[in-house]
Protein backbone atom coordinates (compact mmCIF):
# COMPACT_ATOMS: atom_id res chain seq x y z
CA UNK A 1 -14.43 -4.01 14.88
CA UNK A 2 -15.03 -0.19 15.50
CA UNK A 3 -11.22 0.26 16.11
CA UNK A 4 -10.38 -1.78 12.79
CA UNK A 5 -12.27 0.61 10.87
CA UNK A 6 -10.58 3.29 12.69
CA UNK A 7 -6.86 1.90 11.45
CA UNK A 8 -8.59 1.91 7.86
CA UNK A 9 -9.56 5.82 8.03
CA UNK A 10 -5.79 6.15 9.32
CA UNK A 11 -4.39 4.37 6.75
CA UNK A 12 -6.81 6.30 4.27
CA UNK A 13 -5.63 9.50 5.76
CA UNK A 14 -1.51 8.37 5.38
CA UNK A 15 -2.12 7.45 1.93
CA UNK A 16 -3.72 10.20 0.66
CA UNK A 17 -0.88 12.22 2.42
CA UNK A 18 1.63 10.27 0.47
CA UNK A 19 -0.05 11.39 -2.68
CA UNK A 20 -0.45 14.92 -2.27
CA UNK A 21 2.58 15.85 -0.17
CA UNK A 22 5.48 13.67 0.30
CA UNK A 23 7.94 12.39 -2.32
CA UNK A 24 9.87 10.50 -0.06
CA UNK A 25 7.95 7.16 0.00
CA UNK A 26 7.66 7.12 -3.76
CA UNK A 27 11.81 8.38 -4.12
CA UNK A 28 12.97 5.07 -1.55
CA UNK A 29 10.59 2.94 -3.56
CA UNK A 30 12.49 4.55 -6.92
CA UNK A 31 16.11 3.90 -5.46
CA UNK A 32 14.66 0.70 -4.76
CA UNK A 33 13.50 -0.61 -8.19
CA UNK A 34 17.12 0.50 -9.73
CA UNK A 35 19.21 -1.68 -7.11
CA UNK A 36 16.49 -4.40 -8.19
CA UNK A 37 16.83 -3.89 -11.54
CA UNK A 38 20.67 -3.75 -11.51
CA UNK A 39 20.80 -6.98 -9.07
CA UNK A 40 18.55 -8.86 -12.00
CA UNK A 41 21.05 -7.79 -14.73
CA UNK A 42 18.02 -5.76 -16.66
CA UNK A 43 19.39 -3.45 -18.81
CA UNK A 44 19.12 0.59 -18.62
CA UNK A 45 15.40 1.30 -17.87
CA UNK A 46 13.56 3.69 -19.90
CA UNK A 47 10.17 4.85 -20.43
CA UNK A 48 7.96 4.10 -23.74
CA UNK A 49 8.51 6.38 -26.15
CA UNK A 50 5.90 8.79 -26.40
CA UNK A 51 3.52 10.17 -29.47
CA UNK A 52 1.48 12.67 -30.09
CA UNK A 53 -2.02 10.72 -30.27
CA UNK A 54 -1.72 7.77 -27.93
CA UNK A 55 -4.77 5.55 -27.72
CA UNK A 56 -3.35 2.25 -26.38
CA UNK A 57 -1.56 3.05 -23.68
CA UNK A 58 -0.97 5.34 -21.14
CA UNK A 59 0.76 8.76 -22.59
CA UNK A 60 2.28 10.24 -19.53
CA UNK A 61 3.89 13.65 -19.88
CA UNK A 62 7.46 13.68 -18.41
CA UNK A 63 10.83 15.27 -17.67
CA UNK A 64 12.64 12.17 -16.45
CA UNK A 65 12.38 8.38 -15.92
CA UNK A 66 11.59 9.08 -12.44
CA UNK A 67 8.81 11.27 -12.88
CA UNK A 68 7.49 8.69 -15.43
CA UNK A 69 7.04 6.06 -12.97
CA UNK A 70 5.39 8.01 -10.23
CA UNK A 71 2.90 9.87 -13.01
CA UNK A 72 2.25 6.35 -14.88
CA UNK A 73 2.77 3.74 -11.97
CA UNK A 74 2.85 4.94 -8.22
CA UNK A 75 -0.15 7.31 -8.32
CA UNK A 76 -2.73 5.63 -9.80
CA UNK A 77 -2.07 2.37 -7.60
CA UNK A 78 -2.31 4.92 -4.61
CA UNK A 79 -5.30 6.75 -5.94
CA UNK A 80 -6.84 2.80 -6.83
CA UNK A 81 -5.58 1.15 -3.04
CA UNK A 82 -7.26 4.44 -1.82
CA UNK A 83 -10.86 3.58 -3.43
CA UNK A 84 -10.68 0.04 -2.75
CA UNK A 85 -10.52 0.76 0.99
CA UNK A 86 -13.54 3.37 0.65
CA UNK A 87 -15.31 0.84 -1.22
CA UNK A 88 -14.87 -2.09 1.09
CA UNK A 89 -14.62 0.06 4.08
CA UNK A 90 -17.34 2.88 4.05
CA UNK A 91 -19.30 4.78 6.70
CA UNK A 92 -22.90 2.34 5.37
CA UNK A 93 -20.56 -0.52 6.58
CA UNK A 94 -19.38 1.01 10.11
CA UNK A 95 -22.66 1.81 11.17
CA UNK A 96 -23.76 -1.92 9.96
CA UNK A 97 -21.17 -3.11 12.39
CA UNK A 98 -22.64 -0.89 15.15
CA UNK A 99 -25.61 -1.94 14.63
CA UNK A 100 -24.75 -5.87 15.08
CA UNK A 101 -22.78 -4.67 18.48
């Protein structure tokens, strides 16, 4: 159990490596959505137009489609898998396994 909870803190650590440092994950999980979306027949993908006083949705500030989807989609569910796993996965629960060993 003590090693499981080790592979969480390393996948923790990866993840919130991927979110401050490295656009590669997010730029092979870009190319990947367009070959999807061209395979499906969508057509051209664009972001939501964008207003000065949003309130219903999520106003994103960005330069290019790409930089849409990591700002409005691939962060937050990093920053959200990221909690989850501190939530369900914290140091009260490790030493509540040690304990019961």
């Amino acid at each position: 159990m003590v090693t499981a909870y080790e592979m969480v803190e390393h996948v923790r650590y990866i993840l919130a490596n991927e979110r401050v440092h490295d656009d590669t994950a997010f730029n092979n999980d870009y190319k990947k959505m367009l070959v999807m979306a061209k395979i499906a027949s969508l057509p051209s993908i664009e972001p939501p137009r964008r207003c000065g006083l949003q309130t219903q949705r999520n106003n994103v500030d960005s330069d290019s489609l790409q930089q849409y989807f990591k700002r409005a989609a691939f962060l937050p569910f990093l920053d959200s898998l990221n909690q989850q796993l501190e939530m369900r996965f914290n140091s009260l629960s490790i030493q509540a396994v040690l304990a019961l060993t």
